[in-house]
N, C-alpha and C. Protein backbone atom coordinates (compact mmCIF):
# COMPACT_ATOMS: atom_id res chain seq x y z
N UNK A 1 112.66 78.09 102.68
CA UNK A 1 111.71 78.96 103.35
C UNK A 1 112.42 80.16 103.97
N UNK A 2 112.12 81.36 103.47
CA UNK A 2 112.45 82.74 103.97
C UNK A 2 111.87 82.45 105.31
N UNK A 3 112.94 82.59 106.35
CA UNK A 3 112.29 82.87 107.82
C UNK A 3 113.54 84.74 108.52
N UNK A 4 112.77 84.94 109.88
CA UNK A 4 113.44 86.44 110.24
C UNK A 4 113.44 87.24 109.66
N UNK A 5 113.51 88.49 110.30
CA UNK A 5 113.94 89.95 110.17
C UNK A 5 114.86 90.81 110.39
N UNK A 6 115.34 91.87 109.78
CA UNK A 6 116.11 92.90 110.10
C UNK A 6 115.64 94.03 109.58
N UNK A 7 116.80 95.26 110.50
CA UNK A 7 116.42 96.22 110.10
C UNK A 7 117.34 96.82 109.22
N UNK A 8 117.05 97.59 108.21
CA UNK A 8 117.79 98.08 107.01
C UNK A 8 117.14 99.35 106.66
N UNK A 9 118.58 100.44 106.46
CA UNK A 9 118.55 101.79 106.07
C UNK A 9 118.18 101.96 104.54
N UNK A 10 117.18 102.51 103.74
CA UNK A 10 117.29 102.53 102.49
C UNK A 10 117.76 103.91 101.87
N UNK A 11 118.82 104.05 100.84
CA UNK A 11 119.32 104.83 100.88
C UNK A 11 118.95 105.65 99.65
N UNK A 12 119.94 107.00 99.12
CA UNK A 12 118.80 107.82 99.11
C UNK A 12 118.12 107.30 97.04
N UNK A 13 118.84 106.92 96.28
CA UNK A 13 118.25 106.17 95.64
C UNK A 13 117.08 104.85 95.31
N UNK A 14 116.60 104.36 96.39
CA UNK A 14 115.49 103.53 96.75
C UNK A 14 115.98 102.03 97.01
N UNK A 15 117.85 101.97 97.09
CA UNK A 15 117.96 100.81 96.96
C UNK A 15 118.11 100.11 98.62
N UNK A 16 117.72 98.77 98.72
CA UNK A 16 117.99 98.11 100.07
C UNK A 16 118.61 96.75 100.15
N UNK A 17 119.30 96.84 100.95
CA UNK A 17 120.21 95.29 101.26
C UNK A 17 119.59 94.17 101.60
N UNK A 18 119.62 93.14 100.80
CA UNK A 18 119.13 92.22 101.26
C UNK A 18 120.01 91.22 101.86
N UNK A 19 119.44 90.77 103.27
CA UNK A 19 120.70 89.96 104.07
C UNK A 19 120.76 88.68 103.36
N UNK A 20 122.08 88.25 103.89
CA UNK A 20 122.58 87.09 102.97
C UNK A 20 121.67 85.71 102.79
N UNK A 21 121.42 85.36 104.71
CA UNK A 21 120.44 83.97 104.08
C UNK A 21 119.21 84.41 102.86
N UNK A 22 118.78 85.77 103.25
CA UNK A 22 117.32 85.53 102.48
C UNK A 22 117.84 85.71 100.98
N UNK A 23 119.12 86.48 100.81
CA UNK A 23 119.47 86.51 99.38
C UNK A 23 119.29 84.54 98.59
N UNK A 24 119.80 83.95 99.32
CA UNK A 24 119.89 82.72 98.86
C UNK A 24 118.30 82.34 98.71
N UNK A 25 117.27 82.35 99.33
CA UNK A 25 116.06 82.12 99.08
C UNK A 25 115.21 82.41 97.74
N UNK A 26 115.92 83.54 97.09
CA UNK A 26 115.55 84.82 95.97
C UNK A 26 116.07 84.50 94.80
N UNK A 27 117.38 83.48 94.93
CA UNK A 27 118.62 83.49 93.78
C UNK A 27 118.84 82.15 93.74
N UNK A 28 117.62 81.19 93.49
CA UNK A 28 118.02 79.27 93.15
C UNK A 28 118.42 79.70 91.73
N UNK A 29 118.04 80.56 91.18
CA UNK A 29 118.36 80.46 89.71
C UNK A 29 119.00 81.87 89.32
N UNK A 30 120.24 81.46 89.26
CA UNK A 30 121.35 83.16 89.20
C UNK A 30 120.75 83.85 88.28
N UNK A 31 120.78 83.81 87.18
CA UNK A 31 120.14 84.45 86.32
C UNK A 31 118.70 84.83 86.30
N UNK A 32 118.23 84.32 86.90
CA UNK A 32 116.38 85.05 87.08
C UNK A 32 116.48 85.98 87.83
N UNK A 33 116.14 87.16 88.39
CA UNK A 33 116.32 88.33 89.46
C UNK A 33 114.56 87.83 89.27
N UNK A 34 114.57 88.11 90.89
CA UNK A 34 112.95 88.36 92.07
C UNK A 34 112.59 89.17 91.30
N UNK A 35 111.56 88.96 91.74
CA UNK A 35 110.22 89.78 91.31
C UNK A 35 109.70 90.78 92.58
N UNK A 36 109.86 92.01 92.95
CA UNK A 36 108.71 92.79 93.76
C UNK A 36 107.22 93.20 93.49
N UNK A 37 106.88 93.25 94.65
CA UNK A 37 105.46 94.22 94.11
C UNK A 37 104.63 94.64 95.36
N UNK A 38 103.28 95.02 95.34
CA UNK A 38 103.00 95.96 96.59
C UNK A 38 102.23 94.46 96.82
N UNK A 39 101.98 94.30 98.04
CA UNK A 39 100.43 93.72 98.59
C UNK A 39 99.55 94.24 98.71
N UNK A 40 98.56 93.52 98.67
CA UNK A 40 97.01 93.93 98.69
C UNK A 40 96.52 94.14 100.01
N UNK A 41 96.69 92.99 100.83
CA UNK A 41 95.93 92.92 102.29
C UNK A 41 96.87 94.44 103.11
N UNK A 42 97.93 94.72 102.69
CA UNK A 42 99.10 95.37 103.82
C UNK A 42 99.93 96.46 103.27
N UNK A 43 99.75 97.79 103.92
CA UNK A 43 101.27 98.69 103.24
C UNK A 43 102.24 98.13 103.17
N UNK A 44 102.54 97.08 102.48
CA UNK A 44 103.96 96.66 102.50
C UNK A 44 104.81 95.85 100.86
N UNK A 45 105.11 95.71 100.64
CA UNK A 45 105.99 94.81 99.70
C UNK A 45 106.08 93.20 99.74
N UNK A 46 106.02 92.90 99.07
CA UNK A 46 106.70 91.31 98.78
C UNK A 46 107.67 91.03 97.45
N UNK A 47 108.00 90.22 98.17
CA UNK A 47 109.47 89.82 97.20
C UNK A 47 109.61 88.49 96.72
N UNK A 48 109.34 87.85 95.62
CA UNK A 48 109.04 86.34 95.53
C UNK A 48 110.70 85.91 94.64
N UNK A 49 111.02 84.86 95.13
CA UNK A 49 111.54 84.03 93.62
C UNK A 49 111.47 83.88 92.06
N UNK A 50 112.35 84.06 91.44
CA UNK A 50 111.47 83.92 90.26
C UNK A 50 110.62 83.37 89.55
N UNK A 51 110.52 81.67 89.89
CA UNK A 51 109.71 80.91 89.73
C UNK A 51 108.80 80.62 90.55
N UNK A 52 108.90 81.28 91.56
CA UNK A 52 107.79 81.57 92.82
C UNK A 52 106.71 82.44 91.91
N UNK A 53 107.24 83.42 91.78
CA UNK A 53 106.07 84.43 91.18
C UNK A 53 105.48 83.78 89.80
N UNK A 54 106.31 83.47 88.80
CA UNK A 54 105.51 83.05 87.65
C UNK A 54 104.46 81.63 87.82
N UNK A 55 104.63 80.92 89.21
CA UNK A 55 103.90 80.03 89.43
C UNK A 55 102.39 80.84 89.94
N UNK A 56 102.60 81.74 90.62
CA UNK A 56 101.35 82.59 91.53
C UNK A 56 100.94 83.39 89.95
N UNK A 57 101.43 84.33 88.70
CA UNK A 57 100.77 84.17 87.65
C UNK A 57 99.98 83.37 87.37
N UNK A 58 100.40 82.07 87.13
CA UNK A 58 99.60 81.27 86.25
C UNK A 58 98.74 80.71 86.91
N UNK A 59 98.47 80.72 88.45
CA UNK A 59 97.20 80.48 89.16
C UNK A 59 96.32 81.63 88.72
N UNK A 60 96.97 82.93 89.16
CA UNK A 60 96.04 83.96 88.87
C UNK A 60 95.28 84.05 87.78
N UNK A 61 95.87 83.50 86.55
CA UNK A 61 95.73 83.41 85.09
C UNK A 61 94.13 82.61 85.19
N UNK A 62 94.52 81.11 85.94
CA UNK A 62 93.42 80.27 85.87
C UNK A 62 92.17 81.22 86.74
N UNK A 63 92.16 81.73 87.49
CA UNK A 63 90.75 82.39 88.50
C UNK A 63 89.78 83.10 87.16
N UNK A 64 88.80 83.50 87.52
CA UNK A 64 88.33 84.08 86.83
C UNK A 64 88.34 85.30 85.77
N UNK A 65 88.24 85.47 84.54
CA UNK A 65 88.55 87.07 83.89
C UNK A 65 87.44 87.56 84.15
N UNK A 66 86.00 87.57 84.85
CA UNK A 66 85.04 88.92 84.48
C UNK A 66 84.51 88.23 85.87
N UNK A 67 85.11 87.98 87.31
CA UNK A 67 84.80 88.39 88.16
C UNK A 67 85.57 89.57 89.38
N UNK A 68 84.68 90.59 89.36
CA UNK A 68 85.25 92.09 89.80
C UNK A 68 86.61 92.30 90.80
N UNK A 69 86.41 91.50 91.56
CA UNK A 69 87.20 90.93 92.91
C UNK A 69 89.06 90.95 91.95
N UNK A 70 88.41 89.44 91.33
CA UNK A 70 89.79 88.81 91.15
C UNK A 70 90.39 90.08 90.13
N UNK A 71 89.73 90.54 89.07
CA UNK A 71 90.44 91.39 88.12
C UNK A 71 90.91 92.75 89.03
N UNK A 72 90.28 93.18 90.34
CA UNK A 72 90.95 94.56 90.98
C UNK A 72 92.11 93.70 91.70
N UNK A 73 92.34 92.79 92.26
CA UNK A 73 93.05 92.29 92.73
C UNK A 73 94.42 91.51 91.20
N UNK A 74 94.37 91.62 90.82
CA UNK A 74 95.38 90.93 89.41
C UNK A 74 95.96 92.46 88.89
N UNK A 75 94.77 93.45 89.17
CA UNK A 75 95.43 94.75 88.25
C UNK A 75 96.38 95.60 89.51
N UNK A 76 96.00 95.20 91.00
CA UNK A 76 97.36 96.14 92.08
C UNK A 76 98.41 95.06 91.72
N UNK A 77 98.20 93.89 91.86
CA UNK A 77 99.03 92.93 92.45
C UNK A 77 99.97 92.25 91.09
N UNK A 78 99.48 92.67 89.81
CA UNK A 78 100.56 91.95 89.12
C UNK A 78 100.87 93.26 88.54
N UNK A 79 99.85 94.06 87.94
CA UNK A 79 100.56 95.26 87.52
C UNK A 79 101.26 96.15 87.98
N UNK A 80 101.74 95.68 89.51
CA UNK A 80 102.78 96.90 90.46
C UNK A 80 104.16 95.90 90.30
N UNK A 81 103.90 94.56 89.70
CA UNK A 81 105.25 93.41 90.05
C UNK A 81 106.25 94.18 88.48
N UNK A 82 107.86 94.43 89.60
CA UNK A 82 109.18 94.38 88.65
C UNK A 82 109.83 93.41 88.86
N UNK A 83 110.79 93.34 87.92
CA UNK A 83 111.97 92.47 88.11
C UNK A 83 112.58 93.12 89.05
N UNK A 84 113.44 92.48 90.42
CA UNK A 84 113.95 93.24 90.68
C UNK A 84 115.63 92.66 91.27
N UNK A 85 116.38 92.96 90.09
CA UNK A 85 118.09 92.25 89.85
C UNK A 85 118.98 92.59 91.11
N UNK A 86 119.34 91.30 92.09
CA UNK A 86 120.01 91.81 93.08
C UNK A 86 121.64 92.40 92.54
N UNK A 87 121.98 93.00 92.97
CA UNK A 87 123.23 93.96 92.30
C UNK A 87 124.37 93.40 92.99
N UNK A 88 125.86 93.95 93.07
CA UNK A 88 126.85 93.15 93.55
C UNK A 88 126.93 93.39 94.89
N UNK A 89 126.47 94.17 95.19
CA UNK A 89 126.15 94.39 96.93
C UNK A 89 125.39 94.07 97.73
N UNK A 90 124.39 93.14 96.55
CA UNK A 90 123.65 92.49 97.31
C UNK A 90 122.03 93.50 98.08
N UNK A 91 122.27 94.53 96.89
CA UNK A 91 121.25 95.40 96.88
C UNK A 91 119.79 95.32 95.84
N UNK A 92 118.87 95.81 96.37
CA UNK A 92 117.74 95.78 95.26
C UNK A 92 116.91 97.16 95.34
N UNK A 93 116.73 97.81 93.95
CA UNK A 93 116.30 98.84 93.73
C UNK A 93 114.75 98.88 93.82
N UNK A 94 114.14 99.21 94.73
CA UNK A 94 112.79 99.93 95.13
C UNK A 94 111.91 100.74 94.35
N UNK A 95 110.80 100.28 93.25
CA UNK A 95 111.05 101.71 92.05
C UNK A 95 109.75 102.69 93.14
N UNK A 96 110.18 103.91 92.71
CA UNK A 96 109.22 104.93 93.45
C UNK A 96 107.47 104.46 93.64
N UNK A 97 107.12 103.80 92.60
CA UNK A 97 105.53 103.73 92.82
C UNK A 97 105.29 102.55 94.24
N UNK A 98 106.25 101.68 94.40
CA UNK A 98 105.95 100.93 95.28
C UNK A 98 106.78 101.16 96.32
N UNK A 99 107.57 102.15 96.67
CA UNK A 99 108.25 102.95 98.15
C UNK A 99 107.25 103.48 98.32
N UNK A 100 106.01 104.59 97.68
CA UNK A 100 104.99 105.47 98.10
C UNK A 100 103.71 104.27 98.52
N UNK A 101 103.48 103.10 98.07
CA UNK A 101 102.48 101.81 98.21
C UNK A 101 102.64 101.62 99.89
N UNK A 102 104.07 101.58 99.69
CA UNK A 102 104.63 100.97 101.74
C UNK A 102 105.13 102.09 101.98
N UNK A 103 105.03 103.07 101.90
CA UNK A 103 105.53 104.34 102.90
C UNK A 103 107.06 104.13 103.39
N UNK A 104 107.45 103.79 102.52
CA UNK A 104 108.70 103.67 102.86
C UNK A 104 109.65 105.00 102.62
N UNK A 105 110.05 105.26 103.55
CA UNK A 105 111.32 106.70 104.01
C UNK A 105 112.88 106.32 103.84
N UNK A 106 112.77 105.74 105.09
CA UNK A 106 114.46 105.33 105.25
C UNK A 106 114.88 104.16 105.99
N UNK A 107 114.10 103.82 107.31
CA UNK A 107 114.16 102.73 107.72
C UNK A 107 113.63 101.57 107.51
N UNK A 108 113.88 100.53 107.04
CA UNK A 108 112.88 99.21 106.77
C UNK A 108 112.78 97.67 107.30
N UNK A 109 111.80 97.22 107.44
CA UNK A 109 111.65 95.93 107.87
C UNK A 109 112.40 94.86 106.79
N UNK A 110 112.34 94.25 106.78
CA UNK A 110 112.68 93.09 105.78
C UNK A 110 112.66 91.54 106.62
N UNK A 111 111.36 91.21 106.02
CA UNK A 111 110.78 90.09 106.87
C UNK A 111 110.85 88.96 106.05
N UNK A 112 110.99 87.64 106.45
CA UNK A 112 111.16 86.11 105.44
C UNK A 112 109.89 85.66 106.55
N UNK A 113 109.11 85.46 105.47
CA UNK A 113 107.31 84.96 106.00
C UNK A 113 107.23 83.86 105.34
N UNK A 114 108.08 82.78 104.98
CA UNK A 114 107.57 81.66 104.10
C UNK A 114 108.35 81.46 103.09
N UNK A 115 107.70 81.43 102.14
CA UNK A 115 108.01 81.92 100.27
C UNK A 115 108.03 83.27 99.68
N UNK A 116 107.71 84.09 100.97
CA UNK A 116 108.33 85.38 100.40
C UNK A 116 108.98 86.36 101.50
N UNK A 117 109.32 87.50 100.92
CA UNK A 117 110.07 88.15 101.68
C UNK A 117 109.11 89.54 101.86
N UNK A 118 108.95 90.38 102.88
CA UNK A 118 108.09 91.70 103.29
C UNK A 118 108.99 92.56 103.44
N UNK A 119 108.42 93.56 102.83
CA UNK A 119 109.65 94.49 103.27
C UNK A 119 108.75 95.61 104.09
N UNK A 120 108.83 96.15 104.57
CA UNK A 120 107.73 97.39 105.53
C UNK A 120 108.61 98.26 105.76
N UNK A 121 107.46 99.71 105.64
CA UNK A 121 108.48 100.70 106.83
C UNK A 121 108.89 100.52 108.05
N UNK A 122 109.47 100.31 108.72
CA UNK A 122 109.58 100.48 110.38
C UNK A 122 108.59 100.51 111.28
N UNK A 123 107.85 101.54 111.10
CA UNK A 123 107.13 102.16 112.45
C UNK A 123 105.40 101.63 111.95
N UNK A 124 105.72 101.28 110.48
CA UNK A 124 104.04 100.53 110.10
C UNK A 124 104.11 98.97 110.43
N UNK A 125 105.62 98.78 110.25
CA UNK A 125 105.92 97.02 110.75
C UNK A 125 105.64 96.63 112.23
N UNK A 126 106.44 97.29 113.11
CA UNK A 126 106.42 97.87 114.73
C UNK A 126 104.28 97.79 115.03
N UNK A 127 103.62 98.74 114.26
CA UNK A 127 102.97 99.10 115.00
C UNK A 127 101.69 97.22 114.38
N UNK A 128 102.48 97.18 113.22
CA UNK A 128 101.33 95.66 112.52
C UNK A 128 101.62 94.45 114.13
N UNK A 129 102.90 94.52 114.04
CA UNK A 129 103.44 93.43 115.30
C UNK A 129 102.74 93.83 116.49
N UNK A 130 102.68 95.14 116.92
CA UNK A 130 101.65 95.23 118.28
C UNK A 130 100.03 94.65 117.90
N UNK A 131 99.40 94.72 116.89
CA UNK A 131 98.24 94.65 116.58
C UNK A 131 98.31 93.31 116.75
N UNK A 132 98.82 92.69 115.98
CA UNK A 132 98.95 91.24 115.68
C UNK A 132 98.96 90.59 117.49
N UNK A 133 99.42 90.97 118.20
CA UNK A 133 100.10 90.55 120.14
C UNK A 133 98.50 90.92 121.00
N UNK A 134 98.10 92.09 120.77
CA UNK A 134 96.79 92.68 120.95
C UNK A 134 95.84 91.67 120.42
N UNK A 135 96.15 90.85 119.75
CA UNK A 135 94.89 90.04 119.12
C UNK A 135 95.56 88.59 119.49
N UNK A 136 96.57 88.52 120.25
CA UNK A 136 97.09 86.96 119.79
C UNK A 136 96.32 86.07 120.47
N UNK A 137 95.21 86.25 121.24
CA UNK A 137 94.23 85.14 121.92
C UNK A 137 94.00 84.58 120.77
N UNK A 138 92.96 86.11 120.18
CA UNK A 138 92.06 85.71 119.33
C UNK A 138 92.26 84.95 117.93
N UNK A 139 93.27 84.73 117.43
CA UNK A 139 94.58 85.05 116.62
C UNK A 139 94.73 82.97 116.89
N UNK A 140 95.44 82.75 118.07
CA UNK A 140 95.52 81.75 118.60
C UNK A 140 94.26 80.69 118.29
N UNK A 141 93.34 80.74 118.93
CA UNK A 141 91.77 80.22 118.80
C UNK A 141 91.59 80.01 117.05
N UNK A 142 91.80 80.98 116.33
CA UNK A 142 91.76 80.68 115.27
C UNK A 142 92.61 79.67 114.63
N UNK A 143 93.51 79.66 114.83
CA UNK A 143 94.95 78.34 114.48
C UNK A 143 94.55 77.42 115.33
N UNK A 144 94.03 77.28 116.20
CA UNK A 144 94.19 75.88 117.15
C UNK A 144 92.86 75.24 116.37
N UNK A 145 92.06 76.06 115.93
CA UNK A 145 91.20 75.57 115.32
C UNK A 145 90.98 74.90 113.68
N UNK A 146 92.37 75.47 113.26
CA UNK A 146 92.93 74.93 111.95
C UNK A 146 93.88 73.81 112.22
N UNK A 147 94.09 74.20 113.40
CA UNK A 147 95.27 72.57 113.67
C UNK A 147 96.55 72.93 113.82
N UNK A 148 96.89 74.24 113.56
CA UNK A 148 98.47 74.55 114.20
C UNK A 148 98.96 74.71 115.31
């Protein structure tokens, strides 16, 4: 389980460091390189495993083909996903359509939420975390009511 955050400079080619524990989260299988792509709910990125993602395919696969929802949601969310090969530095290349998706400049989040990894701009990550604190009653009530 990807857990924490840091902050990371992306430099001027689109590439960003990924810190070491979460590298290990990304790389059970050396030879597969992660998969990126934009999210739907959030300006931001996710970063799955390799067999993380081809498992979330083949759910997607099973949902419906000719209901409207699932097909706009299959055409951001799988058609924005690259491979994306961590390099010897332990870097991963950002391709332009999904730096402009998360507004990403120069500074970045890089969050371990589970089974995947977020990457955000800074100041859209910053301002999601105040929203999220602003709501945490309400936020709360809702989980206590699921049982967490």
């Amino acid at each position: 389980m990807a857990r924490g955050r840091s902050l990371h400079t992306m430099d001027a080619k689109g590439r960003i460091s990924i810190p070491a524990g979460l590298r290990v989260e990304l790389q059970v299988e050396k030879d597969r390189p992660p998969f990126i792509t934009n999210l739907a709910d959030c300006p931001a990125l996710g970063l799955y495993a390799h067999d993380h993602w081809l498992e979330i395919e083949r759910r997607l696969e099973t949902m419906s083909q000719i209901q409207p929802e699932v097909q706009s949601f299959r055409r951001l969310f799988v058609s924005g996903a690259v491979e994306a090969p961590i390099d010897a530095q332990g870097r991963v290349l950002i391709p332009q359509h999904l730096r402009e998706h998360a507004g990403l400049e120069k500074e970045v989040i890089i969050a371990g939420v589970g089974r995947r990894i977020e990457i955000w701009d800074k100041a859209r990550f910053d301002e999601e975390i105040q929203q999220t604190r602003d709501r945490s009653h309400e936020i709360s009530s809702v989980l206590a009511e699921a049982g967490v």
